[in-house]
C-alpha atoms as a PDB file:
ATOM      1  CA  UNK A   1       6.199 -19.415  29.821  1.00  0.00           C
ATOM      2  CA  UNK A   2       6.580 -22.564  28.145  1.00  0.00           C
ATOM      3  CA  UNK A   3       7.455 -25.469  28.657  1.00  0.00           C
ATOM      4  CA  UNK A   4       8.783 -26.761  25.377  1.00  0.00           C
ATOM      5  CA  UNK A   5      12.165 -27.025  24.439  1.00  0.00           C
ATOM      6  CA  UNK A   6      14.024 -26.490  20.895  1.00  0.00           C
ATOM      7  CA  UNK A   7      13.876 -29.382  18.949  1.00  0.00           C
ATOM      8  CA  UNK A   8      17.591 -29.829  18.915  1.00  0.00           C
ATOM      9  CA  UNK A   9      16.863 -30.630  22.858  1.00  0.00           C
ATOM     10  CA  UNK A  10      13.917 -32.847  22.973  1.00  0.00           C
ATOM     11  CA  UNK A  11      13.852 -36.371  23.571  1.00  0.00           C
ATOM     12  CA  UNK A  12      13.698 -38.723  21.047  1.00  0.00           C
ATOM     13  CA  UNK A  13       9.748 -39.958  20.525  1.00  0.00           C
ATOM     14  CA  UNK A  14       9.315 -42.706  23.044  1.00  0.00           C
ATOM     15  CA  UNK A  15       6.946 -45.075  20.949  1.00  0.00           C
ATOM     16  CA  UNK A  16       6.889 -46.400  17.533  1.00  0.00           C
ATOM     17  CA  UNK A  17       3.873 -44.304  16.753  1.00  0.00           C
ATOM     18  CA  UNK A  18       5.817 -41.403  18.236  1.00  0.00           C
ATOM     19  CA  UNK A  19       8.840 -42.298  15.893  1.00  0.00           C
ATOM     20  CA  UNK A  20       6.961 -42.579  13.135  1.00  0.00           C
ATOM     21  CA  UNK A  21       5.293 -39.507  13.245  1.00  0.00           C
ATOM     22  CA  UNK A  22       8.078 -38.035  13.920  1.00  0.00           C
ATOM     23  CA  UNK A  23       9.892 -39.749  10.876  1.00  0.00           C
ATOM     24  CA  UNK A  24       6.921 -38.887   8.899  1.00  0.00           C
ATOM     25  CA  UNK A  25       6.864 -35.274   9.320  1.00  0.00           C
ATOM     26  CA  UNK A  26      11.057 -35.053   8.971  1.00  0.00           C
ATOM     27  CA  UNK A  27      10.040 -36.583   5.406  1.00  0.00           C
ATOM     28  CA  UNK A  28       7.558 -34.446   4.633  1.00  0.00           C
ATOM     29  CA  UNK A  29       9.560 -31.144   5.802  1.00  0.00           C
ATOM     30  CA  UNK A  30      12.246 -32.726   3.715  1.00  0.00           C
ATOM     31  CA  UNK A  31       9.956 -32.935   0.555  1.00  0.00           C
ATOM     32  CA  UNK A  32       9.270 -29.456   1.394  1.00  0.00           C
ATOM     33  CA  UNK A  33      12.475 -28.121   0.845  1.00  0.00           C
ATOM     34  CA  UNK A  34      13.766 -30.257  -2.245  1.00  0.00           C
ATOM     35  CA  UNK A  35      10.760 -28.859  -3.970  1.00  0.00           C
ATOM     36  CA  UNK A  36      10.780 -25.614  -3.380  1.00  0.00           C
ATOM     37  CA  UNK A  37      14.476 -25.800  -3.878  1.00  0.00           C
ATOM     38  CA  UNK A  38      14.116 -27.140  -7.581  1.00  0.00           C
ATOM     39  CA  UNK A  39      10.918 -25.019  -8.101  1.00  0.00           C
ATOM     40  CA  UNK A  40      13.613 -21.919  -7.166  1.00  0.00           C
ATOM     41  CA  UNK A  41      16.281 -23.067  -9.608  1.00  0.00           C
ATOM     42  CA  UNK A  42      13.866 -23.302 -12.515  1.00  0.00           C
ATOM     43  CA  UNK A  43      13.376 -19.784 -11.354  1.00  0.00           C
ATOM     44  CA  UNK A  44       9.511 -19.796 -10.097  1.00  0.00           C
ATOM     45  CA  UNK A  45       9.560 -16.234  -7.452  1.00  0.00           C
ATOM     46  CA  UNK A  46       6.784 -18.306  -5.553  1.00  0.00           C
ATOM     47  CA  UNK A  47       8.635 -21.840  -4.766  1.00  0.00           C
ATOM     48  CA  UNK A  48       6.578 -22.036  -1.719  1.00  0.00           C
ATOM     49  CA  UNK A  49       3.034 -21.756  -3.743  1.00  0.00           C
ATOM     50  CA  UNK A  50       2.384 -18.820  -0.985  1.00  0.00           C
ATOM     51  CA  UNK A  51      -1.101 -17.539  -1.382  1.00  0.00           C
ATOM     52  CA  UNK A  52      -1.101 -13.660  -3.173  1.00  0.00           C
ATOM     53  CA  UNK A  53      -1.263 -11.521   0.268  1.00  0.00           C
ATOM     54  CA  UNK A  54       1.891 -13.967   2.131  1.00  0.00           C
ATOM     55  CA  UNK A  55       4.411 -12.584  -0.180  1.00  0.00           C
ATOM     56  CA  UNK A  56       4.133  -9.148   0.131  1.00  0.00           C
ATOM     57  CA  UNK A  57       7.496  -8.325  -1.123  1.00  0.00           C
ATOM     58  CA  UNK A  58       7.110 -10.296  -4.235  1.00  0.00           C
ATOM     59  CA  UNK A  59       3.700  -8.473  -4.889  1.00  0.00           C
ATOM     60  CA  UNK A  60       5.028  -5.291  -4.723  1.00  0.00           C
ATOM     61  CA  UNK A  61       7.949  -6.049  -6.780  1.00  0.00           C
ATOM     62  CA  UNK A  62       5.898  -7.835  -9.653  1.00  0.00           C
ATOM     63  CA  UNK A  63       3.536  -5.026  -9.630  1.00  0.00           C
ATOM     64  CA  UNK A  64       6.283  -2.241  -9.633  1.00  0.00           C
ATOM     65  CA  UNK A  65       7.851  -4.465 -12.786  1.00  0.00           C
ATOM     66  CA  UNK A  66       4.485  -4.909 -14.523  1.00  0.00           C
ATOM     67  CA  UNK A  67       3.966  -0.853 -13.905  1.00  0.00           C
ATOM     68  CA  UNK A  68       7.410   0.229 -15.574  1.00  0.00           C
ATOM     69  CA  UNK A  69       6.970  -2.606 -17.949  1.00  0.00           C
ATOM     70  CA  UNK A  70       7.594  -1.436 -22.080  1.00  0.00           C
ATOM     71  CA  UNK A  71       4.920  -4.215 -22.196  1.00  0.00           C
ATOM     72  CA  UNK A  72       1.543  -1.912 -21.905  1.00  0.00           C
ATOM     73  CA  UNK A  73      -0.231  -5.921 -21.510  1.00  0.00           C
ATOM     74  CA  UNK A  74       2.017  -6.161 -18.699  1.00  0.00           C
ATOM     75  CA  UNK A  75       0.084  -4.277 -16.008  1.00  0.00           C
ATOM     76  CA  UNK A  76      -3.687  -5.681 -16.854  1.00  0.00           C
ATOM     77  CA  UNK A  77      -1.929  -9.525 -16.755  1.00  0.00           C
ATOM     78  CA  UNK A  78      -0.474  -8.820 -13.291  1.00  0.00           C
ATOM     79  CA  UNK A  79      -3.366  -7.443 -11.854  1.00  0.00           C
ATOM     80  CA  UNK A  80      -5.961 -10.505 -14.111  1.00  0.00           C
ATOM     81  CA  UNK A  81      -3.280 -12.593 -12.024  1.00  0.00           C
ATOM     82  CA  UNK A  82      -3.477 -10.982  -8.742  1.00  0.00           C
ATOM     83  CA  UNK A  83      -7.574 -10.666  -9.021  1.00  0.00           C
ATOM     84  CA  UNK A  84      -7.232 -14.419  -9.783  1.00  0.00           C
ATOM     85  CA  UNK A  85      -5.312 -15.262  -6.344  1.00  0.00           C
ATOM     86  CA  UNK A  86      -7.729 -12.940  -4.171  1.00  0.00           C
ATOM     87  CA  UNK A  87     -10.684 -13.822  -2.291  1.00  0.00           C
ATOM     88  CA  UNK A  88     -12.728 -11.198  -0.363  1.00  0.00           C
ATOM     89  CA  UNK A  89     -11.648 -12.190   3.009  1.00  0.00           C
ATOM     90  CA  UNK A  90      -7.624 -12.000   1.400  1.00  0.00           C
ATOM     91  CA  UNK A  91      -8.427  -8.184   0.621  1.00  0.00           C
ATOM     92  CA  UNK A  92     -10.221  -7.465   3.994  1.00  0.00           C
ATOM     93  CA  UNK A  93      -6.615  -8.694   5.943  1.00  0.00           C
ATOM     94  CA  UNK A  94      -4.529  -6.519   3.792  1.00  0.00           C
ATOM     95  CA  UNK A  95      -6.553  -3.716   3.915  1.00  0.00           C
ATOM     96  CA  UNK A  96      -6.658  -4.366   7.954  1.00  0.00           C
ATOM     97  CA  UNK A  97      -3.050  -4.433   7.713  1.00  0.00           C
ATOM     98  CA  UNK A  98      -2.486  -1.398   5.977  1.00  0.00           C
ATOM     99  CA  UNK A  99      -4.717   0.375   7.958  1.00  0.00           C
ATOM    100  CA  UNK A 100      -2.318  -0.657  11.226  1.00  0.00           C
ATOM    101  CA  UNK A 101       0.501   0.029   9.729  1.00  0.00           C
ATOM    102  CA  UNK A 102      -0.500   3.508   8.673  1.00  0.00           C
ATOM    103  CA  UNK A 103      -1.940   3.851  12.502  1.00  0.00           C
ATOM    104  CA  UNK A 104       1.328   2.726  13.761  1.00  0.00           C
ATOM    105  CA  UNK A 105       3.893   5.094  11.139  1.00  0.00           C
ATOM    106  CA  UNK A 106       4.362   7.548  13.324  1.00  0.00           C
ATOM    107  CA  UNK A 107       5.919   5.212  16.051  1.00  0.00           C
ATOM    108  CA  UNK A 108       7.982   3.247  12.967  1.00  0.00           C
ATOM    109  CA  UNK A 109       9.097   6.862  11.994  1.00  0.00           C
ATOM    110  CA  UNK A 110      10.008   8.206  14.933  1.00  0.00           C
ATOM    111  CA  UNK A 111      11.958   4.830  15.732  1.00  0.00           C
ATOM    112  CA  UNK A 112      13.722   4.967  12.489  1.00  0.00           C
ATOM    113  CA  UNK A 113      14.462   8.514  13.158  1.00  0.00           C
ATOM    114  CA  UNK A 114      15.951   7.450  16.671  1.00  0.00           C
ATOM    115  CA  UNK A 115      17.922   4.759  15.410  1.00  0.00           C
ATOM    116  CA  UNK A 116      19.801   8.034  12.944  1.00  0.00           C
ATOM    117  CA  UNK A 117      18.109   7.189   9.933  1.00  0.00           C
ATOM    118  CA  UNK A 118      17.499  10.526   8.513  1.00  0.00           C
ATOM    119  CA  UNK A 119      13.565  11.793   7.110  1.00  0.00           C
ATOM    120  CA  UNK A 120      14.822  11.369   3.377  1.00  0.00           C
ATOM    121  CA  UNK A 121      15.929   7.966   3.558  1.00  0.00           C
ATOM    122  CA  UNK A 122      12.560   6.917   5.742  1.00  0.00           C
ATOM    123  CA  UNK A 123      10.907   8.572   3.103  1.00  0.00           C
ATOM    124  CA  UNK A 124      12.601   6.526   0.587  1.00  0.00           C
ATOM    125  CA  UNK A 125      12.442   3.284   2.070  1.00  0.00           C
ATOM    126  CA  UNK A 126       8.714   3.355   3.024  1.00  0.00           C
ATOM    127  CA  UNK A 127       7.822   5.628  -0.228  1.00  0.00           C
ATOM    128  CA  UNK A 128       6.070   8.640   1.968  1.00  0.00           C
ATOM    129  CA  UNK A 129       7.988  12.072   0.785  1.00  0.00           C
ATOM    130  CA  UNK A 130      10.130  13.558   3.785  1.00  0.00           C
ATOM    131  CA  UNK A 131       7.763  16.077   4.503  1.00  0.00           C
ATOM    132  CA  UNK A 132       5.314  13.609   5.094  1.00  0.00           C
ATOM    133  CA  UNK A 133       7.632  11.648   7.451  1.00  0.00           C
ATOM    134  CA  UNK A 134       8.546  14.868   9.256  1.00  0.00           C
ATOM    135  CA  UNK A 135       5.047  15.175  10.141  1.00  0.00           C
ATOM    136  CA  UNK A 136       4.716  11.448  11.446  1.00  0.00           C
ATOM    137  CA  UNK A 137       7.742  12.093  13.390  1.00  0.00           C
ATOM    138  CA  UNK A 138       6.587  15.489  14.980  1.00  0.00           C
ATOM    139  CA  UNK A 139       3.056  13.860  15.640  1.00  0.00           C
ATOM    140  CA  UNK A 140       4.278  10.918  17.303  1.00  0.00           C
ATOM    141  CA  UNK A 141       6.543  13.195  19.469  1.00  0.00           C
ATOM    142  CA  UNK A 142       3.439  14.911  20.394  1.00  0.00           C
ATOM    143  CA  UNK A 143       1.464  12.177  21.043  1.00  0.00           C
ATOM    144  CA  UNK A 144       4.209  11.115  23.663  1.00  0.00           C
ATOM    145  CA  UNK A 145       4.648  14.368  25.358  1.00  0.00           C
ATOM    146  CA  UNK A 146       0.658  14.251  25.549  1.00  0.00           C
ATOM    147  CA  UNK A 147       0.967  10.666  27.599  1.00  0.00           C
ATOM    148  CA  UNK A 148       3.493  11.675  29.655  1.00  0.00           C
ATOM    149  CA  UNK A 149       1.904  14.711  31.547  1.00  0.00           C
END
């Protein structure tokens, strides 16, 4: 357990280099922000400058835009871009990740499924087909019975 408390409920520094440290990094926090915030507003999706592979959400949505683009350049510039952003090491994390989070579906669908969310909406929110999901669901039941014995 630690030890340290929420910022709201830590003492103020108790030296000057402590206060200025801490005034430093409130100004650079600050800066932070008020960037991002006007890089936002000009309408950049990446205010943040997030490498490729942080922003998951926004790579999937630009690709699935470039994809159903009328634009047939559109695809080929999003994935120049993407290639672009990617080092080796970038692809080797994602392609880690997936690989977890296709070990782990079955417990995601079966959680899903427990919290009432029926196989057709899993399906559409994770883009599996129901059938698939079904099977996630009756293989992670499976698995559990096979643990409990």
């Amino acid at each position: 357990m630690s030890n340290e408390q929420p910022p709201s409920e830590q003492p103020p520094p108790d030296t000057a280099s402590d206060r200025l440290l801490a005034d430093m990094l409130g100004l650079f926090n600050r800066y932070e922000r008020e960037t991002a915030a006007a890089r936002a507003s000009q309408g950049d999706t990446n205010p943040y400058d997030l490498a490729p592979y942080e922003d998951v959400h926004g790579v999937t949505n630009e690709y699935e835009a470039a994809r159903d683009s009328d634009d047939p350049r559109a695809l080929d510039q999003f994935l120049d871009n993407l290639a672009d952003g990617f080092h080796l090491e970038d692809v080797r994390a994602l392609r880690m990740a997936t690989a977890a989070v296709q070990a782990a579906m079955g417990r995601i669908a079966l959680a899903a499924r427990e919290r009432g969310m029926s196989p057709d909406r899993i399906a559409a929110e994770t883009g599996y087909t129901a059938s698939r999901i079904t099977q996630f669901i009756r293989e992670e039941k499976q698995r559990r019975a096979a643990g409990d014995q």
